[in-house]
Protein backbone atom coordinates (compact mmCIF):
# COMPACT_ATOMS: atom_id res chain seq x y z
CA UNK A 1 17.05 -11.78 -5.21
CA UNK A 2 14.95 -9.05 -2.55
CA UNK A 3 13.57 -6.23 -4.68
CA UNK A 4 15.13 -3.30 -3.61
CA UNK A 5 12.41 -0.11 -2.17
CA UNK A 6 13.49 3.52 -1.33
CA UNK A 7 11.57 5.60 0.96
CA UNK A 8 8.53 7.02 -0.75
CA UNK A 9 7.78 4.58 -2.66
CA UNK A 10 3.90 2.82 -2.40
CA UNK A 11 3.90 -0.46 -2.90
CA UNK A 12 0.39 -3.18 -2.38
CA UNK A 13 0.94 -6.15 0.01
CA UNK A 14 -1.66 -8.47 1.69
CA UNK A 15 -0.52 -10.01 5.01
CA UNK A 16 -2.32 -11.73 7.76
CA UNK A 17 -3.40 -10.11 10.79
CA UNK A 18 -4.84 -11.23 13.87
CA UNK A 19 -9.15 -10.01 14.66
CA UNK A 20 -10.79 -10.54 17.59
CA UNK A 21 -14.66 -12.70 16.84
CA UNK A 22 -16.64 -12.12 19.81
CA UNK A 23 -19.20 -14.71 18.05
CA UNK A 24 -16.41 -17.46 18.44
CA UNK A 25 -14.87 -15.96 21.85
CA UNK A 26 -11.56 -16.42 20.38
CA UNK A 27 -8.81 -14.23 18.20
CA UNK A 28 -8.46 -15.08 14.19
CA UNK A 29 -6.18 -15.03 11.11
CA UNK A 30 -7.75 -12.74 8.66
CA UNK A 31 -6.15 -11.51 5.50
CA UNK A 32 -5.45 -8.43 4.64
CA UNK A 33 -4.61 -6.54 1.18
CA UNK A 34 -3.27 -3.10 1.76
CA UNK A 35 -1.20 -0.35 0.20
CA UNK A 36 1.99 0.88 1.96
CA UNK A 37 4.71 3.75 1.93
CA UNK A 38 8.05 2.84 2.16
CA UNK A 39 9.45 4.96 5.02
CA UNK A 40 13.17 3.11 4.62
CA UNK A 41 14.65 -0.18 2.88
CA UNK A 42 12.95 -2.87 4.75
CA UNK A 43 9.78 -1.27 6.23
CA UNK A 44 6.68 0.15 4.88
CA UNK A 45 3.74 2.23 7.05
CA UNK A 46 -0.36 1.08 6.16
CA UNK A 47 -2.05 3.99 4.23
CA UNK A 48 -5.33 1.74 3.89
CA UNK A 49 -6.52 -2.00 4.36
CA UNK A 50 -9.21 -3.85 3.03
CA UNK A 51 -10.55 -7.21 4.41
CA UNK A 52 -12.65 -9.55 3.25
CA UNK A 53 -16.26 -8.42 4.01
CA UNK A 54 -18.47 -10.97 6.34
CA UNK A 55 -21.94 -11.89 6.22
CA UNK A 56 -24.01 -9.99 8.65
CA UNK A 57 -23.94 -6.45 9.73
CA UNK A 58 -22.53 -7.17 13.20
CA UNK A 59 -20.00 -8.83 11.87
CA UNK A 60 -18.83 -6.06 8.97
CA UNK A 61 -18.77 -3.95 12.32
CA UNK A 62 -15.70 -5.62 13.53
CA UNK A 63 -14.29 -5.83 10.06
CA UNK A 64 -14.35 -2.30 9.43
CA UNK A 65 -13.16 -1.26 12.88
CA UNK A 66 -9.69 -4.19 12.27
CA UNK A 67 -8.93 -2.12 8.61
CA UNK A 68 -9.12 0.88 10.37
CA UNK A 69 -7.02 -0.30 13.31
CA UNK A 70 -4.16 -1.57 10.32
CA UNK A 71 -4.12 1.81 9.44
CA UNK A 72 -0.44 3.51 10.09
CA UNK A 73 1.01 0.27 11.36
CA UNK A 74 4.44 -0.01 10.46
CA UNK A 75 5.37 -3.71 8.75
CA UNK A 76 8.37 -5.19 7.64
CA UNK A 77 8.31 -5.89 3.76
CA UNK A 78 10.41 -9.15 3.74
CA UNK A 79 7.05 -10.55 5.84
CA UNK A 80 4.34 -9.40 3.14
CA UNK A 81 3.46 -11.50 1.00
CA UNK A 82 2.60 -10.45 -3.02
CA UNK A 83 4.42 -7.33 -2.58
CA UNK A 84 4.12 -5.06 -5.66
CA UNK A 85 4.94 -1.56 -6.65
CA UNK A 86 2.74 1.25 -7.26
CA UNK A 87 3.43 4.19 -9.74
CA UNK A 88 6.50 3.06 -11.15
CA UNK A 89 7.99 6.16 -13.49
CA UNK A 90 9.90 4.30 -16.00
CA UNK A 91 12.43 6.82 -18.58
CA UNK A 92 11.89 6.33 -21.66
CA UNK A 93 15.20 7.69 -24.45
CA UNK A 94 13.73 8.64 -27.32
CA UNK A 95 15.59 9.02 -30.47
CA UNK A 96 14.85 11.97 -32.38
């Protein structure tokens, strides 16, 4: 059974994302872990993104210019993959 998210909500996600490599004159599949706000059931908007951090300083350029790109995408939560929820407030009863 889907989890079920309300608006508001921040959940962490990773999901792949496509990155130009000017090195390899090509586009590639790079993974990204982010955290995300639930703006309604089945979509969340990127608040930040992290990738994996390359080698040399040329290519941490492009690295850090993708995460910032991710940034205030809107993504569809039933694609994400390891989807968990941040700053769950749980009730607690407590007998007196």
């Amino acid at each position: 059974m889907a989890k079920k998210f309300e608006a508001g909500q921040k959940i962490k996600a990773g999901y792949y994302t496509s990155v130009y490599k000017p090195k390899l004159d090509g586009w590639r599949s790079e993974y990204v872990e982010a955290t995300l706000e639930v703006i309604s059931p089945g979509k969340a908007r990127v608040i930040s993104a992290e990738m994996e951090q390359a080698g040399s300083k040329r290519q941490g350029f492009y690295v850090a210019g993708a995460e910032s790109k991710e940034k205030g995408k809107v993504k569809i939560i039933s694609k994400l993959q390891k989807v968990e929820l941040m700053n769950v407030k749980v009730k607690v009863n407590r007998k007196k």
